[in-house]
N, C-alpha and C. Protein backbone atom coordinates (compact mmCIF):
# COMPACT_ATOMS: atom_id res chain seq x y z
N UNK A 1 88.10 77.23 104.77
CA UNK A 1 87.77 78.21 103.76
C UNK A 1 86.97 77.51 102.66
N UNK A 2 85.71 78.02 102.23
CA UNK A 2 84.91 77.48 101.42
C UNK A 2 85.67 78.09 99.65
N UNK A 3 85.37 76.85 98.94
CA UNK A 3 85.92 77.07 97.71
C UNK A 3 85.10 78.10 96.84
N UNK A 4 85.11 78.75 95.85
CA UNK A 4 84.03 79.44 95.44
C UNK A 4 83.83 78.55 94.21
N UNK A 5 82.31 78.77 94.41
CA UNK A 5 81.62 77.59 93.51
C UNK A 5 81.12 78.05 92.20
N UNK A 6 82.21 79.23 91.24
CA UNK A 6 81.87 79.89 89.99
C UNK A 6 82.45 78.78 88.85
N UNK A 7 81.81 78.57 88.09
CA UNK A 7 82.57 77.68 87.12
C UNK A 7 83.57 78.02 86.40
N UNK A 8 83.68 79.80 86.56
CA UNK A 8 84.75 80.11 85.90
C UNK A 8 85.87 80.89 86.34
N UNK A 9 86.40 79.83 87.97
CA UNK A 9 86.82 80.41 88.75
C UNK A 9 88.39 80.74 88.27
N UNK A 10 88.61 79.62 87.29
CA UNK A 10 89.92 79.62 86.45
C UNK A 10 90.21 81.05 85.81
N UNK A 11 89.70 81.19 85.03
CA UNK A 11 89.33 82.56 84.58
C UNK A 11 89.42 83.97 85.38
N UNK A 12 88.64 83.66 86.80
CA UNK A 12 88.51 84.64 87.97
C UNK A 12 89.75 85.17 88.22
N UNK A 13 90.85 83.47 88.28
CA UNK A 13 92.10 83.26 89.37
C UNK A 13 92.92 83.78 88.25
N UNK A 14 92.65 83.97 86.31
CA UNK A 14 94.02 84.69 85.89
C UNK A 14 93.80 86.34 86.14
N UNK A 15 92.56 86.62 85.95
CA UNK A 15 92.11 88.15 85.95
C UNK A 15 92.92 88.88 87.52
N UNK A 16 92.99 88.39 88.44
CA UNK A 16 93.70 88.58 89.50
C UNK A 16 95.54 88.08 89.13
N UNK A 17 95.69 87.39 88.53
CA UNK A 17 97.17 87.01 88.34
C UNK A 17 97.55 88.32 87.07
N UNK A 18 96.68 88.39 86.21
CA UNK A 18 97.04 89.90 85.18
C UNK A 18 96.75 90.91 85.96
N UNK A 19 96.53 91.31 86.87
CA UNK A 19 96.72 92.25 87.73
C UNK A 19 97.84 92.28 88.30
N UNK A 20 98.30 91.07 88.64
CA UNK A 20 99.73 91.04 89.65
C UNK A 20 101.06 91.20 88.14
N UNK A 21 100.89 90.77 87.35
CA UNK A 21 101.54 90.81 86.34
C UNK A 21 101.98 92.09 86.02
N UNK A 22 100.68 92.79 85.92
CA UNK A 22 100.67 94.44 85.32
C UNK A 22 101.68 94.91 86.68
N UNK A 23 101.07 95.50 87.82
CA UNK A 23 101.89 95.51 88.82
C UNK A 23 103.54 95.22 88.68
N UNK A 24 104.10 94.11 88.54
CA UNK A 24 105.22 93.20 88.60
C UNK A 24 105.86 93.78 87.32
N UNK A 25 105.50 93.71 86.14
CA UNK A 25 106.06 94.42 85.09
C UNK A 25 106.41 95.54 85.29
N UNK A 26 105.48 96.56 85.44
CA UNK A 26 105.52 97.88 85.54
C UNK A 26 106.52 98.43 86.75
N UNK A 27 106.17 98.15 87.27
CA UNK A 27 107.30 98.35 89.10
C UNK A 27 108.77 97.35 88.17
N UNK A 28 108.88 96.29 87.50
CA UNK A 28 110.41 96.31 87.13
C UNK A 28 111.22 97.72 85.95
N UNK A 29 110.28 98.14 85.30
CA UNK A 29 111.05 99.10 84.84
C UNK A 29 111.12 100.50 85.19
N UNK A 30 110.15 100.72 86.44
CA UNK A 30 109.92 101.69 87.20
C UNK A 30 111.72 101.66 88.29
N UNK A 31 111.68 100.32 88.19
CA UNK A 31 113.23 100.08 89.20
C UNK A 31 114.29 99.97 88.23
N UNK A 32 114.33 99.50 87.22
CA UNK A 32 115.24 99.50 86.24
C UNK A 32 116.00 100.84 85.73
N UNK A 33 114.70 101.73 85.69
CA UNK A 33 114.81 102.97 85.46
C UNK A 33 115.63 103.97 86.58
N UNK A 34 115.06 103.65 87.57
CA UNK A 34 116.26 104.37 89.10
C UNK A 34 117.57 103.76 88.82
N UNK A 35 117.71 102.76 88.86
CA UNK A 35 118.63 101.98 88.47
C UNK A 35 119.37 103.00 87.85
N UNK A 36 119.40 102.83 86.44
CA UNK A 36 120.11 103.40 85.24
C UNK A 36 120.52 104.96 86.20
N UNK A 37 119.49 105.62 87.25
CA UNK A 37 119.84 107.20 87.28
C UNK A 37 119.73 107.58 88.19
N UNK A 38 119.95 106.43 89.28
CA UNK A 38 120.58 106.96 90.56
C UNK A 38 121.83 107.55 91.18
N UNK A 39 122.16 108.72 91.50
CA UNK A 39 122.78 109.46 91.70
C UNK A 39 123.26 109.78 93.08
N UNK A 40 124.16 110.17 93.95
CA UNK A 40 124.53 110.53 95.16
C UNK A 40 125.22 109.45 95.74
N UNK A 41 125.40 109.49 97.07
CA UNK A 41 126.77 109.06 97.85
C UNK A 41 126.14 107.89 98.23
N UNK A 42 124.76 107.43 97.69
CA UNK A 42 124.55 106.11 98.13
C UNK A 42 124.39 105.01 96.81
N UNK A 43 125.23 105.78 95.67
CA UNK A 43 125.20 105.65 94.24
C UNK A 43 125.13 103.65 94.33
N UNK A 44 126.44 103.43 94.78
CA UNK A 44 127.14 102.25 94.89
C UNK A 44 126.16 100.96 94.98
N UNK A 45 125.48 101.32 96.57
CA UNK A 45 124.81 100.62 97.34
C UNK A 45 123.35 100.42 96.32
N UNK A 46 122.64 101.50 95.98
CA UNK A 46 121.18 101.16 95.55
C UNK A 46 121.73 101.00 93.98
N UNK A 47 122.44 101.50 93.44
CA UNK A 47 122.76 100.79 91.88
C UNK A 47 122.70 99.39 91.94
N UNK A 48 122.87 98.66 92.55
CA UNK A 48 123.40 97.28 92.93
C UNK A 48 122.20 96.54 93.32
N UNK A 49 121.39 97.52 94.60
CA UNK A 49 120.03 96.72 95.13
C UNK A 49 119.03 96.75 94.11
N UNK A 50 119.04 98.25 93.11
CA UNK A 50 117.87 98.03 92.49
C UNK A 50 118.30 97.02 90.99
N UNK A 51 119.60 96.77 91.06
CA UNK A 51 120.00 95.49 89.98
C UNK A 51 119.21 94.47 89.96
N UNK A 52 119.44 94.18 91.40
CA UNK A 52 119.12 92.56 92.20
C UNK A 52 117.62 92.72 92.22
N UNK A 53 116.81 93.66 92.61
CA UNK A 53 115.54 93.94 92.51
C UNK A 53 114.29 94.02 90.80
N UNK A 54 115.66 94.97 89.68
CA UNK A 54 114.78 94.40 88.83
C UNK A 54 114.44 93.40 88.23
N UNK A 55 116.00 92.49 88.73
CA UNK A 55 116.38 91.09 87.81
C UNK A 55 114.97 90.40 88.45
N UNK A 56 114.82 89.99 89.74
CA UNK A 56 114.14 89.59 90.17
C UNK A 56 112.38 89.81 89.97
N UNK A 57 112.37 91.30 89.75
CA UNK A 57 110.95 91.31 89.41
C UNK A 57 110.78 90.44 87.86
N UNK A 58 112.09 90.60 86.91
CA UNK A 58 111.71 90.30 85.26
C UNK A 58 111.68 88.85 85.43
N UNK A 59 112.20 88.20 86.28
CA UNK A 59 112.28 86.84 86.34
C UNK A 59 110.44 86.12 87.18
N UNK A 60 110.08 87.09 87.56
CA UNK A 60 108.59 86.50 87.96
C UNK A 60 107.51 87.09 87.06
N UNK A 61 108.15 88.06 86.21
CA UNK A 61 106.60 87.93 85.12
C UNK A 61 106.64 87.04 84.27
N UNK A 62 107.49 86.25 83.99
CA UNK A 62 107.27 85.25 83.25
C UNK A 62 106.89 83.74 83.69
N UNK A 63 106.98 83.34 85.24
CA UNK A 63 106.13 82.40 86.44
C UNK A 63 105.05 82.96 85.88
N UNK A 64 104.71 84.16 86.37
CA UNK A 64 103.50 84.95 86.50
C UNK A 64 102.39 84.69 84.86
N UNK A 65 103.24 85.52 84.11
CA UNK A 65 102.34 85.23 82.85
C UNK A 65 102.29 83.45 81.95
N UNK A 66 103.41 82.63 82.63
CA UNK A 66 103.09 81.27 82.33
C UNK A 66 101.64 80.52 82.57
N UNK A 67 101.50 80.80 84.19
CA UNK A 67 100.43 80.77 85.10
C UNK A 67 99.30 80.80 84.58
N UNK A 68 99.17 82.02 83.77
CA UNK A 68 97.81 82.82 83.54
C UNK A 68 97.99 81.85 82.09
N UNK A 69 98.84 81.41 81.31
CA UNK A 69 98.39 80.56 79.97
C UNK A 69 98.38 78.93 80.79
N UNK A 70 98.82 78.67 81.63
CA UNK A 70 98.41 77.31 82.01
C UNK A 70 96.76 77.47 82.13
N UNK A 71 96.03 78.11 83.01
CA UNK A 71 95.12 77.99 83.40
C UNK A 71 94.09 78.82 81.94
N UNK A 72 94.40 78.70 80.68
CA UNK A 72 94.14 78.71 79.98
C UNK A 72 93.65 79.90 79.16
N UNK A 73 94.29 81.11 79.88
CA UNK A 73 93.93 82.37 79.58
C UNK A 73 94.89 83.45 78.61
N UNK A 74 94.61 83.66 78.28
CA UNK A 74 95.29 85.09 76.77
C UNK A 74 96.16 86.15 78.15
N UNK A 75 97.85 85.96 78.01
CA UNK A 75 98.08 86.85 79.44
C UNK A 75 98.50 87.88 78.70
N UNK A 76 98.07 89.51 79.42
CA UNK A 76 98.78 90.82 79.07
C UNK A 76 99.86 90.50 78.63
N UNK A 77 100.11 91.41 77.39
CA UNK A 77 101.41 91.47 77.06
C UNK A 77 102.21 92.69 76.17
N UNK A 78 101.47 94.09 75.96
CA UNK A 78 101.53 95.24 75.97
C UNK A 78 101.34 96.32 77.03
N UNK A 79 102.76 97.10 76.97
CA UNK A 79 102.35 98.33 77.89
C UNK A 79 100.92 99.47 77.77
N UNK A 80 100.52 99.48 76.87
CA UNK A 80 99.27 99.63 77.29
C UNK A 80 98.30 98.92 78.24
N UNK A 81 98.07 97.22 77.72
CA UNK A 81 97.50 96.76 78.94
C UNK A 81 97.99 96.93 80.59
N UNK A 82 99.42 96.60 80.26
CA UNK A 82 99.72 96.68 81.88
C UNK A 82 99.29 97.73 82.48
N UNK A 83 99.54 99.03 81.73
CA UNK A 83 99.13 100.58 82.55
C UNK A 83 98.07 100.78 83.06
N UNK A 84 96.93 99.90 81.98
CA UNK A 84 95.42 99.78 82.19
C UNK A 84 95.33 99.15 83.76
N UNK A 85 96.34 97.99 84.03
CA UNK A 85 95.69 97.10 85.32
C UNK A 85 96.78 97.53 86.78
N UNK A 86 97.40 98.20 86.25
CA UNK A 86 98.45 98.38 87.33
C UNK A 86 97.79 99.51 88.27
N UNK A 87 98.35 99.07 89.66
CA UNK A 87 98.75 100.08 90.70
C UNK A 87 99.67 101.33 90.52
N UNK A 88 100.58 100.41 90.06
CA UNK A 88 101.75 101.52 90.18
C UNK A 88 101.53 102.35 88.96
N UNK A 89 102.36 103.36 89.32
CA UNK A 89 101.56 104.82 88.59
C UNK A 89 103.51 105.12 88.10
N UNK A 90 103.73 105.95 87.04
CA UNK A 90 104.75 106.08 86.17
C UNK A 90 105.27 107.41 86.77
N UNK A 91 106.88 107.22 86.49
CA UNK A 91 106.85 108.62 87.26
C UNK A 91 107.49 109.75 85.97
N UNK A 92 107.57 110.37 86.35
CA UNK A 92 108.09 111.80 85.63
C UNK A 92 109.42 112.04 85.28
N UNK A 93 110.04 113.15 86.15
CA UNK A 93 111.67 113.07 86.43
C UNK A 93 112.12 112.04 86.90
N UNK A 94 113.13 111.74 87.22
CA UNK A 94 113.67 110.74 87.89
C UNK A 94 113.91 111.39 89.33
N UNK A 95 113.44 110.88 90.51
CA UNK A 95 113.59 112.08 92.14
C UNK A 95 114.62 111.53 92.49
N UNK A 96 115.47 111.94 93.55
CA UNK A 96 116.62 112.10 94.30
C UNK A 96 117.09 110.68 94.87
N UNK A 97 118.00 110.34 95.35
CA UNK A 97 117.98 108.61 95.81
C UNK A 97 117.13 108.34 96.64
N UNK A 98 116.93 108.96 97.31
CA UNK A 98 116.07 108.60 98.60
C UNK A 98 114.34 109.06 98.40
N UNK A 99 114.40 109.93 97.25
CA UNK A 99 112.73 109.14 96.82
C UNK A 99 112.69 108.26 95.82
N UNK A 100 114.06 107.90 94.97
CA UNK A 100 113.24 106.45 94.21
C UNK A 100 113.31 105.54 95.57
N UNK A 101 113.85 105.31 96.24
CA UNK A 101 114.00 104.30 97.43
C UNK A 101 112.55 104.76 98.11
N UNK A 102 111.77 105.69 98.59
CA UNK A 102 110.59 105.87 99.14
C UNK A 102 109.96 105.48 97.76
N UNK A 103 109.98 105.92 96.83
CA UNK A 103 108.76 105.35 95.96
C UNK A 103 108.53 104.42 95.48
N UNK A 104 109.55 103.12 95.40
CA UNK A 104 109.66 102.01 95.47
C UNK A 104 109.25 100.97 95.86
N UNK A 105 109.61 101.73 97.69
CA UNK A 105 108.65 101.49 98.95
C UNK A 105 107.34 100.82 98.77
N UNK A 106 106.85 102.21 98.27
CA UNK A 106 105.41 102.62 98.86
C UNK A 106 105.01 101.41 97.31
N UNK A 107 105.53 101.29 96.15
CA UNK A 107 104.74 100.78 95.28
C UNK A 107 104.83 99.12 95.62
N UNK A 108 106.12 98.82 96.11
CA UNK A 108 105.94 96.99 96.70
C UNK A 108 105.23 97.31 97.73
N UNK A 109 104.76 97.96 98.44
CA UNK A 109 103.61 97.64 99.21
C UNK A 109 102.02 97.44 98.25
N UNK A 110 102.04 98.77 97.35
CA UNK A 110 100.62 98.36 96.59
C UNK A 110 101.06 97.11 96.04
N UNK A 111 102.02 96.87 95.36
CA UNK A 111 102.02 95.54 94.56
C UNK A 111 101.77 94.37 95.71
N UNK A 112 102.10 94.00 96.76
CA UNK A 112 101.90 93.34 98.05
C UNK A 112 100.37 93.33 98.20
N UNK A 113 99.96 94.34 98.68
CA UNK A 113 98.76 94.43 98.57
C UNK A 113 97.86 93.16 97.75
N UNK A 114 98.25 93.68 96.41
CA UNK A 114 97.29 93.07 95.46
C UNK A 114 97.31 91.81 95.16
N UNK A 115 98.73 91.38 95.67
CA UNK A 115 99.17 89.86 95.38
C UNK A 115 98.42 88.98 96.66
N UNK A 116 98.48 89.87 97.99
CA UNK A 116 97.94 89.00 99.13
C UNK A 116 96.38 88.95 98.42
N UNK A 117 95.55 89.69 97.55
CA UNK A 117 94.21 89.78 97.79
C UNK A 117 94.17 88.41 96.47
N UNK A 118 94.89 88.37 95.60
CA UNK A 118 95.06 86.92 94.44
C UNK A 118 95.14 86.10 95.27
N UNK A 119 96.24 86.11 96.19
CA UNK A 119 96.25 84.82 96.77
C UNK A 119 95.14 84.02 97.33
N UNK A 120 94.67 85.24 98.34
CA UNK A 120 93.15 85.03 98.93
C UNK A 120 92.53 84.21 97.91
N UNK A 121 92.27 84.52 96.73
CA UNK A 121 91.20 84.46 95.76
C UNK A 121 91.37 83.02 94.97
N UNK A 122 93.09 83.09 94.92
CA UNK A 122 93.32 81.60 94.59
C UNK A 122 93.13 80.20 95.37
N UNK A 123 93.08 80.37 96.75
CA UNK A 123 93.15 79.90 97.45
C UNK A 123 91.51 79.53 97.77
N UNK A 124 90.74 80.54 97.63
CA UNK A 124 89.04 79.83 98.12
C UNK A 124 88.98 79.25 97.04
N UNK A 125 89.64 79.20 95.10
CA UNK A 125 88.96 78.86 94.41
C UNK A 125 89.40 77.56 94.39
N UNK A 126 90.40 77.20 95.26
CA UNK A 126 91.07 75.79 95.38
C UNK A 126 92.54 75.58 93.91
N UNK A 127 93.02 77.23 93.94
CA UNK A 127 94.25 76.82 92.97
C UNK A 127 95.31 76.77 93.57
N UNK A 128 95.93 75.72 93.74
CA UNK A 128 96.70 75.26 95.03
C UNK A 128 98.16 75.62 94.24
N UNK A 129 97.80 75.90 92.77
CA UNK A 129 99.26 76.39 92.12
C UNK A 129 99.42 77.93 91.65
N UNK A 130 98.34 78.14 91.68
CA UNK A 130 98.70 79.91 91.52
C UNK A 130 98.42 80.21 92.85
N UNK A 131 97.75 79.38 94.16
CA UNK A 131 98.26 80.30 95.65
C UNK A 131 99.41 80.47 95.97
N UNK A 132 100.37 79.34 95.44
CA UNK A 132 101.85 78.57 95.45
C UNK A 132 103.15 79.94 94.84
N UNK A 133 102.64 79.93 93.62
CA UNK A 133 103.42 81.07 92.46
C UNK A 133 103.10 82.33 93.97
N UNK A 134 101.66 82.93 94.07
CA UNK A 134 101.42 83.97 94.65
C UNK A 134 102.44 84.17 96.18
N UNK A 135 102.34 82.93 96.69
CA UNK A 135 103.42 83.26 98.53
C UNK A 135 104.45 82.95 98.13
N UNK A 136 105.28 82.96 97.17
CA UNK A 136 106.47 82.86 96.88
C UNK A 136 106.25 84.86 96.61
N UNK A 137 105.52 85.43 95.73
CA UNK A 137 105.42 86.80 95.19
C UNK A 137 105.34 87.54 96.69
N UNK A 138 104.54 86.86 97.59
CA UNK A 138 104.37 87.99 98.82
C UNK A 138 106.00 87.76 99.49
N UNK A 139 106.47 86.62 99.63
CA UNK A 139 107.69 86.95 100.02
C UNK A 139 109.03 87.56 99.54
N UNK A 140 108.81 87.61 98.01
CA UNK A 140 109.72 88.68 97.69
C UNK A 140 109.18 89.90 97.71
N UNK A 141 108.18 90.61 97.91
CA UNK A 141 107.74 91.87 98.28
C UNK A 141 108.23 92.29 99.28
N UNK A 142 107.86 91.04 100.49
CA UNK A 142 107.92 91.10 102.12
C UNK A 142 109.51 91.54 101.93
N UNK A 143 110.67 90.73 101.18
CA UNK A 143 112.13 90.83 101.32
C UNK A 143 112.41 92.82 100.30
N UNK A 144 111.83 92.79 99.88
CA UNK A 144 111.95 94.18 98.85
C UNK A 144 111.71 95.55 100.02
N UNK A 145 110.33 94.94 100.50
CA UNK A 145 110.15 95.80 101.88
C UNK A 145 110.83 95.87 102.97
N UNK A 146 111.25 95.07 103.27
CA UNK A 146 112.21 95.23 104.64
C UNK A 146 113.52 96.20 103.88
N UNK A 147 114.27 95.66 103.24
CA UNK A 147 115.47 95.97 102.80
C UNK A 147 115.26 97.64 102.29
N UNK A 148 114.23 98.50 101.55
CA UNK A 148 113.62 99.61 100.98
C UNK A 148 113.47 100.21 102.54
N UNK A 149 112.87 99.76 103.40
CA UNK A 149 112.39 100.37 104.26
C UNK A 149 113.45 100.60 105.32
N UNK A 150 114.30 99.59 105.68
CA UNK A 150 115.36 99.96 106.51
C UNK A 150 116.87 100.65 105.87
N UNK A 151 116.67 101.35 104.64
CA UNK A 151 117.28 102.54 104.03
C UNK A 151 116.55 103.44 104.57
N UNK A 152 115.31 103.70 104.41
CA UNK A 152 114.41 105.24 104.78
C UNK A 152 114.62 105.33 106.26
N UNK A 153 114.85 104.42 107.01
CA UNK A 153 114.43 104.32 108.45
C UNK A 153 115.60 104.62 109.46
């Protein structure tokens, strides 16, 4: 894989990491929020997963936004910005257990998404430490997805 030869690839590699950030933030209080108001006979079980799920997302925006000030960049840090860069989209009511669990889903996949395309990006530019931060991020997606998905399934 050829490196990309922009001088300001540093720069390139946080603009893709504040994307994953926005994402990562936003999807933790999007889960925080089910959390608090999940309801029904599977009360027990997803109160608990989406615990373990938001702890985990709040504990990588701060890898995440470290990252983006190592490599010497100003990282998001208002919900306005995040809303600006995020995938994930805010929801309304709070839906039934089994669509915060589908909508959850479907948003660690966009967040997945966007983290495999950083990685990509970190990786031609030769940042061998934000590709590092990033496949640690695809594998807790990958673990968010399996576990989300074999509830719906």
């Amino acid at each position: 894989m050829a490196k990309i030869s922009t001088r300001n690839s540093s720069a390139q590699v946080a603009k893709h990491l504040a994307w994953v950030l926005s994402d990562t933030y936003v999807l933790m209080i999007k889960t925080h929020g089910f959390h608090w108001n999940v309801t029904g006979e599977l009360f027990p079980q997803l109160h608990g997963l989406f615990d373990t799920q938001y702890n985990e997302l709040f504990a990588a925006t701060d890898d995440i936004a470290e990252r983006i000030r190592a490599l010497g960049v100003q990282a998001p840090g208002s919900m306005k910005g995040f809303l600006e860069h995020t995938a994930v989209k805010e929801t309304g009511a709070a839906p039934d257990a089994m669509g915060m669990v589908k909508e959850l889903l479907k948003y660690h996949e966009a967040a997945r998404a966007r983290v495999a395309e950083a990685c990509d990006f970190a990786g031609e530019a030769g940042d061998k430490g934000s590709e590092d931060l990033l496949i640690g991020r695809l594998r807790a997606h990958d673990k968010a997805i399996w576990m989300l998905r074999s509830i719906v399934e």
